[in-house]
Each structure stands twice: as structure tokens, then as C-alpha cells.
N, C-alpha and C. Protein backbone atom coordinates (compact mmCIF):
# COMPACT_ATOMS: atom_id res chain seq x y z
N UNK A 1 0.85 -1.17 0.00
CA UNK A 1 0.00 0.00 0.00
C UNK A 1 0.90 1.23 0.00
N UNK A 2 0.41 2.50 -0.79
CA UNK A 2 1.04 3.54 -1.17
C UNK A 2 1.03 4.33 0.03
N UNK A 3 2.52 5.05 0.94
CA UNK A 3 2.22 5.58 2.12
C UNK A 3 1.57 6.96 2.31
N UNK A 4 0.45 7.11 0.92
CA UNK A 4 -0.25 8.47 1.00
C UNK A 4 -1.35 7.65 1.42
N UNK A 5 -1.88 6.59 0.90
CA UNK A 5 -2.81 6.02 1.48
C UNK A 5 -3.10 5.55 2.81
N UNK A 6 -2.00 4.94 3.13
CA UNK A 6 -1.98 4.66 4.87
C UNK A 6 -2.03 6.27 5.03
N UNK A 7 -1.39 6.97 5.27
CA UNK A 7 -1.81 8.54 5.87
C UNK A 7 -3.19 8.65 5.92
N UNK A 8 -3.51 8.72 4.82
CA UNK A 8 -5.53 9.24 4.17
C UNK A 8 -5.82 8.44 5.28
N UNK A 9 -5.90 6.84 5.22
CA UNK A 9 -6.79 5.85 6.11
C UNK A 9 -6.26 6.02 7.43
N UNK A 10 -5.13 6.61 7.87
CA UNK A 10 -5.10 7.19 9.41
C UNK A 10 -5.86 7.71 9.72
N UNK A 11 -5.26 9.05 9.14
CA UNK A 11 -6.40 10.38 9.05
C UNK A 11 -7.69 10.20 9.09
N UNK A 12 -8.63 9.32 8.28
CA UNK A 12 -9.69 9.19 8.17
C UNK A 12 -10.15 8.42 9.41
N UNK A 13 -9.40 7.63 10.21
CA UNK A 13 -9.62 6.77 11.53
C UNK A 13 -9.54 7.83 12.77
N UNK A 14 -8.81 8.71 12.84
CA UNK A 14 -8.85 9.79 13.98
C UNK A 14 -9.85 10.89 13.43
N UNK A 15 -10.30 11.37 12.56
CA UNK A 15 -11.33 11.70 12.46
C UNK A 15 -12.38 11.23 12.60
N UNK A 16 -12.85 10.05 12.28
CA UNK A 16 -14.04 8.94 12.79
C UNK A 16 -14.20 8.88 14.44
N UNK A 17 -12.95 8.94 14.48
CA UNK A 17 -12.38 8.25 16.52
C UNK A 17 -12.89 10.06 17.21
N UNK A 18 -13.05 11.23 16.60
CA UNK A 18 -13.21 12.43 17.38
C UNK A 18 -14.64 12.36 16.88
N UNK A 19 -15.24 12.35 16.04
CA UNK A 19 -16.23 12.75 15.28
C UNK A 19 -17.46 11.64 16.83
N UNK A 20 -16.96 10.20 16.72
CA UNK A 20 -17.51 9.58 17.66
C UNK A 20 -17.52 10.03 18.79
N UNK A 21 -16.53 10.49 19.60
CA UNK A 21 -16.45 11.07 21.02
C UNK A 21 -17.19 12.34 21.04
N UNK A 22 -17.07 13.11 19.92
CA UNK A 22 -17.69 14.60 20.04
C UNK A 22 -19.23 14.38 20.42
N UNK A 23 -19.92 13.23 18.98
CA UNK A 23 -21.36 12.73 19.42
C UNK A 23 -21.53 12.10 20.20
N UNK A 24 -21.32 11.67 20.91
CA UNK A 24 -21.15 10.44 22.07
C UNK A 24 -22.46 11.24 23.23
N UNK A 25 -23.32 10.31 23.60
CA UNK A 25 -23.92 11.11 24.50
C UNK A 25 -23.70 10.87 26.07
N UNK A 26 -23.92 11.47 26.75
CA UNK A 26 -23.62 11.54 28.43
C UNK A 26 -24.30 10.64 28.96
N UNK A 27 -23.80 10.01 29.88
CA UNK A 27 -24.39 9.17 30.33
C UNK A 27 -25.20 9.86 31.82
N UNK A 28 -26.17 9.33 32.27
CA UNK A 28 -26.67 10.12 33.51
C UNK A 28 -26.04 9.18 34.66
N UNK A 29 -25.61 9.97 35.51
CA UNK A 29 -24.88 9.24 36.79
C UNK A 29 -25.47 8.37 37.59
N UNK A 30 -27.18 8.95 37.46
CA UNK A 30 -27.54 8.68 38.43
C UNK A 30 -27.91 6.94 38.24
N UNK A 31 -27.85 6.98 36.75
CA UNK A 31 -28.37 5.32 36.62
C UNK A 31 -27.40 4.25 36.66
N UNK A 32 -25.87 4.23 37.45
CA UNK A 32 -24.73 3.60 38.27
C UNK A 32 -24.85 3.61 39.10
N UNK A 33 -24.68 1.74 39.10
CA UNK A 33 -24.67 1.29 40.79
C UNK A 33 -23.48 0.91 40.73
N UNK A 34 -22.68 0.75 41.76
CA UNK A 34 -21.48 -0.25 41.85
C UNK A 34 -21.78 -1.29 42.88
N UNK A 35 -21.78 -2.35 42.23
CA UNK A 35 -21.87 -3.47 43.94
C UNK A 35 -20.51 -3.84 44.28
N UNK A 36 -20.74 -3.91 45.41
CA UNK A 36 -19.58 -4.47 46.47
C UNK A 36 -18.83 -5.65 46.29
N UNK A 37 -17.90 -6.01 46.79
CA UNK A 37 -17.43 -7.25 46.00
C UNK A 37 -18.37 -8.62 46.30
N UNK A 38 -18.76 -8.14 47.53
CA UNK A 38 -19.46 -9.73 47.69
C UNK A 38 -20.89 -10.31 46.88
N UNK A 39 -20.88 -9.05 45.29
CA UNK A 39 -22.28 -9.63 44.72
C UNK A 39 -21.52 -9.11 43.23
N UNK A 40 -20.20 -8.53 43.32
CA UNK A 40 -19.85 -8.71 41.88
C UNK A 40 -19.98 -9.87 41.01
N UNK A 41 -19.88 -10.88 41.60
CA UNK A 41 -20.25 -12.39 40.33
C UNK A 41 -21.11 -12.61 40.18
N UNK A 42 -22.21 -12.17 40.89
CA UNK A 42 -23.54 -11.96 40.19
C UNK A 42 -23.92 -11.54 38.96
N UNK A 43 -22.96 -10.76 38.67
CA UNK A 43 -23.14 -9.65 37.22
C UNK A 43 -22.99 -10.93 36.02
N UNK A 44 -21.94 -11.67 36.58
CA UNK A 44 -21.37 -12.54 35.43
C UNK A 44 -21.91 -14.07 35.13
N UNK A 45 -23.10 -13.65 35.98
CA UNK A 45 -24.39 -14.89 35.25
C UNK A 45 -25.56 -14.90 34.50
N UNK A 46 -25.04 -14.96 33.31
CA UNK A 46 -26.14 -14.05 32.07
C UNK A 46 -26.70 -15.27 31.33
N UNK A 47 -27.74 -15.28 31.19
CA UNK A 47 -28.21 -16.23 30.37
C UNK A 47 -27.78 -16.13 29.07
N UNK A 48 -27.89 -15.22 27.97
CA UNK A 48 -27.14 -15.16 26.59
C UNK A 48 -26.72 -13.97 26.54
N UNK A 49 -25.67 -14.08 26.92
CA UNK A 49 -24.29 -13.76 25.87
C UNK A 49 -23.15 -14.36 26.95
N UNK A 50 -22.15 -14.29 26.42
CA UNK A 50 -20.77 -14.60 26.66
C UNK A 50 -20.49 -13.54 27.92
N UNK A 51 -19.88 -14.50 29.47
CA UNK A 51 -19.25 -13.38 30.18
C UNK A 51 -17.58 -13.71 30.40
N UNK A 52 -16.91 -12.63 31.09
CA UNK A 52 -15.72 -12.83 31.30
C UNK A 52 -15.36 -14.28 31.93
N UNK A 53 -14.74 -15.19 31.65
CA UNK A 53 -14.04 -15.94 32.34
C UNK A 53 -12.91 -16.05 32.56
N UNK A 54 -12.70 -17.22 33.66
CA UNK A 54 -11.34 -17.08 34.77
C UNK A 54 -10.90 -16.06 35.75
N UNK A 55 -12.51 -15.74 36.66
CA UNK A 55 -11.94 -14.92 38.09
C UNK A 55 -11.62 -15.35 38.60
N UNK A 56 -10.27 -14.66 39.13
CA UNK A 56 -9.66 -15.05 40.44
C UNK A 56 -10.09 -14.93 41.59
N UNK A 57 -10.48 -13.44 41.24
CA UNK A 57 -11.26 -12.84 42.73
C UNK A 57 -12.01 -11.78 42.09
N UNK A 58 -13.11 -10.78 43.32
CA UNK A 58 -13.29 -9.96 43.23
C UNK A 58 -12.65 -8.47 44.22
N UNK A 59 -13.47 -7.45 43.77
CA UNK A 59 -13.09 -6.17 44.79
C UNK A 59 -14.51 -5.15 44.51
N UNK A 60 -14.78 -4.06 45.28
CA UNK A 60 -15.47 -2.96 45.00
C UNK A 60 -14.70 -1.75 43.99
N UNK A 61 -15.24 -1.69 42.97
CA UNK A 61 -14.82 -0.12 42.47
C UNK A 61 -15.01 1.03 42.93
N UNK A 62 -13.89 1.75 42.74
CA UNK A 62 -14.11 3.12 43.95
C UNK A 62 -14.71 4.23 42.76
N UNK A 63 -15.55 5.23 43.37
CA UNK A 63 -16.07 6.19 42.55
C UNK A 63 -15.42 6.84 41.25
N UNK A 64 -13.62 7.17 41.42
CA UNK A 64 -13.09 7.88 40.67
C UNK A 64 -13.01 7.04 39.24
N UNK A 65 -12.85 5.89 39.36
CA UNK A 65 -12.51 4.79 38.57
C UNK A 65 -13.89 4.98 37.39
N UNK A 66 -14.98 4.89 38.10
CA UNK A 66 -16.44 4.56 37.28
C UNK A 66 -16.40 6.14 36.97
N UNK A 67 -16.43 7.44 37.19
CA UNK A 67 -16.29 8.24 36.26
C UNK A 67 -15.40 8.45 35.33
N UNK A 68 -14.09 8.06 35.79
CA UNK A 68 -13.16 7.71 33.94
C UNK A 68 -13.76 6.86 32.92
N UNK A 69 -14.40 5.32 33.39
CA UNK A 69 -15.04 4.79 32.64
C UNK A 69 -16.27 5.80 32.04
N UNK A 70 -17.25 6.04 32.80
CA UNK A 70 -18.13 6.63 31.89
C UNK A 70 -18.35 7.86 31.18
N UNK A 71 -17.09 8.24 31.17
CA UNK A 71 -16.47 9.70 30.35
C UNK A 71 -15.93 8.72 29.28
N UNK A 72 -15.61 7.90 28.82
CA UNK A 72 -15.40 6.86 27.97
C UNK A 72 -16.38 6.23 27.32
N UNK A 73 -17.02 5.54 27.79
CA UNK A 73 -18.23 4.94 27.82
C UNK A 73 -19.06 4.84 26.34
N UNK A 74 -19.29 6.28 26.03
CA UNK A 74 -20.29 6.10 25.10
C UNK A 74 -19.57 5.39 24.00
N UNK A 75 -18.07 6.45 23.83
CA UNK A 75 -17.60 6.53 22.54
C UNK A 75 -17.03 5.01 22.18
N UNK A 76 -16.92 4.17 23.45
CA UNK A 76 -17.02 2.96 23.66
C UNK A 76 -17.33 1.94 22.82
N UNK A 77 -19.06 2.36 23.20
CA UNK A 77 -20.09 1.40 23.03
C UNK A 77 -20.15 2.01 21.41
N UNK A 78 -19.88 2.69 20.94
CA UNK A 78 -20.34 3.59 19.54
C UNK A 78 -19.20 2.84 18.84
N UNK A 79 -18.27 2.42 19.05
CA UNK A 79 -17.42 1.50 18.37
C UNK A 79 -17.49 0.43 18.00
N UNK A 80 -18.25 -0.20 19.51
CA UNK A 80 -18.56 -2.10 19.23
C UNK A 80 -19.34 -2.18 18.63
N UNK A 81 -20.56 -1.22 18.86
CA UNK A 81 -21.84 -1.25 17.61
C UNK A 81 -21.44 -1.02 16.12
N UNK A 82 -20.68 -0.22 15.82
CA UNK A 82 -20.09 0.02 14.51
C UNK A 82 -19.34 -1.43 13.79
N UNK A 83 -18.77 -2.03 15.08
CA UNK A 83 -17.80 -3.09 14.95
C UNK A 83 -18.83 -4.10 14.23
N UNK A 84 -19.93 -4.13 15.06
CA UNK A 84 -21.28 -5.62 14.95
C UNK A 84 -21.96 -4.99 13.67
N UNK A 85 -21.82 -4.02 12.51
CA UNK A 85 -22.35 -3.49 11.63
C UNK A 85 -23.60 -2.76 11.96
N UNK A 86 -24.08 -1.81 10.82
CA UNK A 86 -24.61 -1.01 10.81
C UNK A 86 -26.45 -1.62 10.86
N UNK A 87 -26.68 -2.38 11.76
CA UNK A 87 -27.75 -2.60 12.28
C UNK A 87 -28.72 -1.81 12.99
N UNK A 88 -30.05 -2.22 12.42
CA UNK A 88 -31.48 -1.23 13.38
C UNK A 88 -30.94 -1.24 14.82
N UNK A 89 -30.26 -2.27 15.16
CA UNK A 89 -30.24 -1.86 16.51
C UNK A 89 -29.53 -0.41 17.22
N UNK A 90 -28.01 -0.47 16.76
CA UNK A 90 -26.96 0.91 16.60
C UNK A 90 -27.74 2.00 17.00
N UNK A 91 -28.62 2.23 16.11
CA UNK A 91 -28.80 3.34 16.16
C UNK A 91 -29.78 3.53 17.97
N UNK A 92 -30.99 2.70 17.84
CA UNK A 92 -31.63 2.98 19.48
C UNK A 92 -30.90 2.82 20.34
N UNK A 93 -30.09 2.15 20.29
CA UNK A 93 -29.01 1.95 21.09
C UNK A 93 -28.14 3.04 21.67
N UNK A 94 -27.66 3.74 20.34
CA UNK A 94 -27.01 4.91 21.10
C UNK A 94 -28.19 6.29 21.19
N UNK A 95 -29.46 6.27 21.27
CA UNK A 95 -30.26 7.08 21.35
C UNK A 95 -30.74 7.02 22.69
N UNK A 96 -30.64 5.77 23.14
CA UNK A 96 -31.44 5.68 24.48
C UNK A 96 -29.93 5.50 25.52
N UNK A 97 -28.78 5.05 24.93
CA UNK A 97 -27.77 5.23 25.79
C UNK A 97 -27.60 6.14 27.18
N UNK A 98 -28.16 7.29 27.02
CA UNK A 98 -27.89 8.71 28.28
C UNK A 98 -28.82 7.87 29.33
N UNK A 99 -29.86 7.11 29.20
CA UNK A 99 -30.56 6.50 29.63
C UNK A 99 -30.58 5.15 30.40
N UNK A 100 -29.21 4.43 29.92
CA UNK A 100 -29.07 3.09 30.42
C UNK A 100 -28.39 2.97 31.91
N UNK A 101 -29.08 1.95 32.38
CA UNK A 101 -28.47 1.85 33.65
C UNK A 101 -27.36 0.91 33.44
N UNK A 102 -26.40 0.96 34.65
CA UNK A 102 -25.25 0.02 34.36
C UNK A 102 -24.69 -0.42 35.88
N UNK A 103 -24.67 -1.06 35.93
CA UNK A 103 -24.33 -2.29 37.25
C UNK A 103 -22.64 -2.55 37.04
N UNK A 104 -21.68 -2.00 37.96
CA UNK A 104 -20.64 -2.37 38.51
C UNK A 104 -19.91 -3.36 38.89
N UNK A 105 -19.00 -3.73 38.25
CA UNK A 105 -18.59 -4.60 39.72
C UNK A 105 -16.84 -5.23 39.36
N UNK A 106 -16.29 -5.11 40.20
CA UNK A 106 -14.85 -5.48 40.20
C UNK A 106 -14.22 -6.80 40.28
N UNK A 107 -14.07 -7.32 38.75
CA UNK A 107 -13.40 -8.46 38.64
C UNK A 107 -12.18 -8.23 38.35
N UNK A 108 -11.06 -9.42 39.01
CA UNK A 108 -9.49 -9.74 38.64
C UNK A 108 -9.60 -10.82 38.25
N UNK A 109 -9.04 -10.64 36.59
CA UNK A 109 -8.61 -12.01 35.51
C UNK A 109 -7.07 -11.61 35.14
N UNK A 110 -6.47 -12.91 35.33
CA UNK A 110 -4.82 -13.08 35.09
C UNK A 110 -4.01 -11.90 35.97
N UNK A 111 -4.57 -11.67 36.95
CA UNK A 111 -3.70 -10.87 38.12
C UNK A 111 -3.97 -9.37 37.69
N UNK A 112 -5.18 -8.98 36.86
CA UNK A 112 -5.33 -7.71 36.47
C UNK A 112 -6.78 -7.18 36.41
N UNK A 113 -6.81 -5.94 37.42
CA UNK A 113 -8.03 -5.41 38.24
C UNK A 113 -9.17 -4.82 36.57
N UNK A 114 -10.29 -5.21 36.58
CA UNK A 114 -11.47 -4.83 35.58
C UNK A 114 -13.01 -4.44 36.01
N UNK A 115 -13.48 -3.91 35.45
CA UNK A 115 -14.77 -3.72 36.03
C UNK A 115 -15.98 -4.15 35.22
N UNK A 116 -16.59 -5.15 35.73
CA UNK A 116 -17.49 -5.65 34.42
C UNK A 116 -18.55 -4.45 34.54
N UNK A 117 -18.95 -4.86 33.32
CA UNK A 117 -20.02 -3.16 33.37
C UNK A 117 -21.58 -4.32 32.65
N UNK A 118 -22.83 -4.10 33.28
CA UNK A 118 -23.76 -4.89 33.03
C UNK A 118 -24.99 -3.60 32.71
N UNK A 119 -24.96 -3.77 31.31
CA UNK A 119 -26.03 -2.00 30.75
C UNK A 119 -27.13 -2.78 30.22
N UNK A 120 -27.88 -1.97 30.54
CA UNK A 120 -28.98 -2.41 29.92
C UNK A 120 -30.17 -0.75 30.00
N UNK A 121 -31.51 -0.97 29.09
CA UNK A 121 -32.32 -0.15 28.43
C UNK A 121 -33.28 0.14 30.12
N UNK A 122 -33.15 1.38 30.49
CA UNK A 122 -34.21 1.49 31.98
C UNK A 122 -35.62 0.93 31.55
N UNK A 123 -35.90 1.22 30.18
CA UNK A 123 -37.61 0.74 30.29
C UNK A 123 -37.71 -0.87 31.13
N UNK A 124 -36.38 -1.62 31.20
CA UNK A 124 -36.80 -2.82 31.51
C UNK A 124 -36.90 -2.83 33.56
N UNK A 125 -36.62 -1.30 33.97
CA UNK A 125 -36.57 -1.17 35.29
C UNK A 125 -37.72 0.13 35.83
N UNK A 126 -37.35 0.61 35.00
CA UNK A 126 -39.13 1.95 34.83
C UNK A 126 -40.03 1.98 34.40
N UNK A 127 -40.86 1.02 35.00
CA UNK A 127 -41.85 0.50 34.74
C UNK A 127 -43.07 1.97 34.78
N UNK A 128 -42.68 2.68 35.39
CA UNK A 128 -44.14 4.51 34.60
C UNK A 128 -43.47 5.29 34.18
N UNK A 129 -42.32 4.52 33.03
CA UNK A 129 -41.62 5.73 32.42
C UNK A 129 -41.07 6.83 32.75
N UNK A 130 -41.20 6.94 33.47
CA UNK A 130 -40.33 8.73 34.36
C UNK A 130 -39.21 8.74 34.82
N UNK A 131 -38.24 7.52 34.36
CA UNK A 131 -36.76 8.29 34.04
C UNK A 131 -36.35 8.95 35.41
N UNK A 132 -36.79 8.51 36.62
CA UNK A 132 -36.73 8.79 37.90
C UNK A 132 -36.33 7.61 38.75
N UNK A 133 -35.20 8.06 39.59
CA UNK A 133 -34.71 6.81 40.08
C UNK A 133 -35.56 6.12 41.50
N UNK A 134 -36.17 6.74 41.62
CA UNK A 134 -36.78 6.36 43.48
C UNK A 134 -38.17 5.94 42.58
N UNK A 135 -38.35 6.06 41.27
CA UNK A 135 -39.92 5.33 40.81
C UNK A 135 -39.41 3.86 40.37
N UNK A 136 -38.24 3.89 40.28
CA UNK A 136 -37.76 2.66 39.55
C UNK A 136 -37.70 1.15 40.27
N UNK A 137 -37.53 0.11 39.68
CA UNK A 137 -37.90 -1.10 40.08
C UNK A 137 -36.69 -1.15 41.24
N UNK A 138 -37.02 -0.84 42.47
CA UNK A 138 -35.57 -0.74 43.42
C UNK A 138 -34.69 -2.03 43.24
N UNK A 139 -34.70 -2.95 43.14
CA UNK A 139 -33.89 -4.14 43.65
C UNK A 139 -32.77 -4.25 42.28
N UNK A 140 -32.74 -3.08 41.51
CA UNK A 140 -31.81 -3.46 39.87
C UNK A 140 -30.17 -3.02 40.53
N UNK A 141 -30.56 -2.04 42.25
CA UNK A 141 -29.35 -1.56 42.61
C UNK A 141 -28.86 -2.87 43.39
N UNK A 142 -29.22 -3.53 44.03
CA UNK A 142 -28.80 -4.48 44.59
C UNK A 142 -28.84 -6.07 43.89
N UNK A 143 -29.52 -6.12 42.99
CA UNK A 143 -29.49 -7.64 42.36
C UNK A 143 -28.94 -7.31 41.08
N UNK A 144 -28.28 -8.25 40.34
CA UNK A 144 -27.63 -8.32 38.88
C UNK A 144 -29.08 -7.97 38.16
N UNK A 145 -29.18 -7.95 37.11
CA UNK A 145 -30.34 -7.71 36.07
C UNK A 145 -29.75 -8.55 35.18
N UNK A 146 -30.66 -9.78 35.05
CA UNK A 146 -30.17 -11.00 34.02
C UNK A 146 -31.64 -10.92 32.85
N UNK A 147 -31.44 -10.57 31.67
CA UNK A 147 -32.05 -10.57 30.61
C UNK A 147 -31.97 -11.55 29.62
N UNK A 148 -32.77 -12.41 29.39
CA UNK A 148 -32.52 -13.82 28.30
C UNK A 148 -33.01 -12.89 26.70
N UNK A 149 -32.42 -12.81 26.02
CA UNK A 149 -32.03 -12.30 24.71
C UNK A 149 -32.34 -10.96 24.66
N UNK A 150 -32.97 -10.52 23.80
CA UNK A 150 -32.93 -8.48 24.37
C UNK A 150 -31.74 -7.84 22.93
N UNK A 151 -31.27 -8.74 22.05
CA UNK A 151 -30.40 -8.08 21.39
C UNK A 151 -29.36 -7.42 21.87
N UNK A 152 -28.91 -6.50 20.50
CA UNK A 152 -27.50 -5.69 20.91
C UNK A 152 -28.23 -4.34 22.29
N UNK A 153 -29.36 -4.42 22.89
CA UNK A 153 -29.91 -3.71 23.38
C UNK A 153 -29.42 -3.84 25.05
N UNK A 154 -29.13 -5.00 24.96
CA UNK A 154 -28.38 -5.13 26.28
C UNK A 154 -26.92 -5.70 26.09
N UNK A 155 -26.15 -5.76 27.14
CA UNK A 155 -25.12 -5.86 26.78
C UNK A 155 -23.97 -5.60 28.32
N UNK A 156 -22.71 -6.52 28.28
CA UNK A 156 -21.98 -6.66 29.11
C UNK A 156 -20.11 -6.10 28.38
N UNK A 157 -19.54 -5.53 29.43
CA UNK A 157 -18.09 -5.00 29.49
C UNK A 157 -17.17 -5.30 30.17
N UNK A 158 -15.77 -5.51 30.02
CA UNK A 158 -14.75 -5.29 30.80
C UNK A 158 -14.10 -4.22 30.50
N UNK A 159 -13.97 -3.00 31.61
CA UNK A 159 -13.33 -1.80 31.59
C UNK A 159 -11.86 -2.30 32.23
N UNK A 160 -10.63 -1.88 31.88
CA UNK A 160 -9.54 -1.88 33.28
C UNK A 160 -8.78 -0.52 33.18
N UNK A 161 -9.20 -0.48 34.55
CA UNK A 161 -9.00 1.44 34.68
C UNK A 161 -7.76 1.61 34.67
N UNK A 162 -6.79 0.61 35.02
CA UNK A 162 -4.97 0.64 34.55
C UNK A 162 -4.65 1.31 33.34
N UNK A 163 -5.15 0.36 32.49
CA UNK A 163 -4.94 1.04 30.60
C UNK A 163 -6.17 1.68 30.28
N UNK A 164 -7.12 2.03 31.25
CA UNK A 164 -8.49 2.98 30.09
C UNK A 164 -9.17 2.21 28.99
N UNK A 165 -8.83 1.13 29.08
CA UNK A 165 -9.48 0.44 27.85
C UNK A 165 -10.69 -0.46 28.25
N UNK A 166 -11.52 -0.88 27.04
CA UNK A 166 -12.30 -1.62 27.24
C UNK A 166 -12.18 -3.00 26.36
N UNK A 167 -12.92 -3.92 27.02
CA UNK A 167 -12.49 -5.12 25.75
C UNK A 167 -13.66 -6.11 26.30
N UNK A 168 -13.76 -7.16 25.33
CA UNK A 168 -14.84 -8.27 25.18
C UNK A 168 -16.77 -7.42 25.53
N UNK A 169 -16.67 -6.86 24.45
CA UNK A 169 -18.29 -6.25 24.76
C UNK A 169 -18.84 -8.04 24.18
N UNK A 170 -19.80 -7.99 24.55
CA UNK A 170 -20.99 -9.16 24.51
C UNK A 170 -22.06 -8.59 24.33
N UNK A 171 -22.95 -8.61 23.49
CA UNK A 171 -23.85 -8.35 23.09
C UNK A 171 -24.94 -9.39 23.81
N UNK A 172 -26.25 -9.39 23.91
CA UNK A 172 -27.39 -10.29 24.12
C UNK A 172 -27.50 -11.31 23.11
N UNK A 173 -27.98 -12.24 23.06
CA UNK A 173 -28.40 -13.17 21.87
C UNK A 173 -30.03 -12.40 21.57
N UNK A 174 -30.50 -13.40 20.68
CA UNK A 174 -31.80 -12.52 19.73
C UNK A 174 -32.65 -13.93 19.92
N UNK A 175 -34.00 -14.10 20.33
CA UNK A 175 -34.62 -15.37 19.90
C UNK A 175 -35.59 -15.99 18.72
């Protein structure tokens, strides 16, 4: 390949990579829970899709950690969806994103600290629509939220706040 072309297709990848973060929408704080370590493996019993395996252990994530992640977050999820192609789903997906709740929790695989991240769509916890957390189905802060298919609409993460990165998104299965 001609090295004007690798340039162009750089170029054209960090423009894509800002263009995503610029649109990226905010996530609302208020719909993060973090659980404690003693119910983090809860997160990682999903009926369909794929979760992390080989914990060693768990821990609690501390506050500072889950706002680097979700200053990240969108532009994240706006990647893996891009990654899984340009599907009906993508798009509600990142429309209702500011909206999703997301469940915490601190796993160590191969001696290295992660935070599984368990998101999913509030309609499946706000049950009179009002986008209000004290109307909401209380027990989503304290119990995992296990969804059997649900599409790219739900969906599981490993963040590790060491490198800022994210890796193995899992999508829902479809029935």
C-alpha cells in the first residue's frame, strides 16, 4: 500500500475516533450502581451472551474509577456497535444510551483489576416511564439484572481502569 494512502486511512480513523467522542452522549450518573465485592459475580451470570471468564477474585470499584469509565463509555459502546455493523439496533441503542443503567462490579482475571459493566435499556426497570430513580424497580441496585435475549440492546463489558481500555463487549443473543 502507497504511504499516502496509509496517511488518508489514518487520518480518516482519527477523524471517525473524534467525530464519535464529540457525538457520544452523556451518560446520567444517576443510573450507576457499583456493587460491592461480595455480589460482583452476580453480574457474570447471564443467560445469553458470553461473560468474562477465569476470576480469580473480586473487589469494590471506587467512585473515581467509574467516572473515567463513563467519560469513555459512550464513545465505547459507539465502536462495538459500529464493529457488529450497521444494524437497526446501533442506532436505538445509542439514542437511548444517556438512559441506560449500568451495574458495577470489580473483577481480577490473570492478576489484572477490571470492572465488568452490566447495561442495559431502563424501560426494563421503569416500569411509569419517568426516568426517575426512586420510581424505579428498586432491587436493579442491589441484584444483577439478568435478561434472556434483548439483542444488541443489552449488553456486558470489561473496563480496566490501569490502561483505560475496554475489551470483550458481549452483546445479548436474539430469539
Amino acid at each position: 500500500m502507497k504511504p499516502e494512502i496509509v496517511s488518508v486511512l489514518a487520518g480518516c480513523a482519527v477523524v471517525a475516533s473524534v467525530v464519535a467522542t464529540m457525538a457520544a452522549p452523556v451518560l446520567n450518573p444517576k443510573l450507576g450502581v457499583i456493587f460491592p465485592a461480595d455480589q460482583a459475580r452476580s453480574l457474570l451470570r447471564q443467560c445469553s451472551r458470553a461473560v468474562p471468564q477465569g476470576v480469580q477474585d473480586v473487589w469494590t470499584p471506587d467512585k473515581k474509577d467509574i467516572v473515567t469509565l463513563e467519560r469513555a463509555f459512550p464513545s465505547a459502546v459507539t465502536l462495538a456497535l459500529d464493529a457488529r455493523g450497521n444494524g437497526p439496533d446501533r442506532d436505538m441503542v445509542l439514542r437511548q444510551l444517556p438512559h441506560y443503567a449500568r451495574q458495577y462490579g470489580g473483577v481480577t482475571i490473570a492478576k489484572r483489576r477490571y470492572i465488568y459493566v452490566n447495561a442495559f435499556p431502563t424501560h426494563l426497570i421503569d416500569f411509569d416511564h419517568s426516568d426517575a430513580t426512586d420510581t424505579m424497580y428498586p432491587q436493579w441496585r442491589k441484584r444483577a439484572a439478568v435478561v434472556c435475549d434483548g439483542g444488541a440492546s443489552l449488553f456486558g463489558v470489561l473496563y480496566e481502569p490501569a490502561r483505560d481500555q475496554f475489551s470483550q463487549f458481549a452483546f445479548n443473543g436474539v430469539a
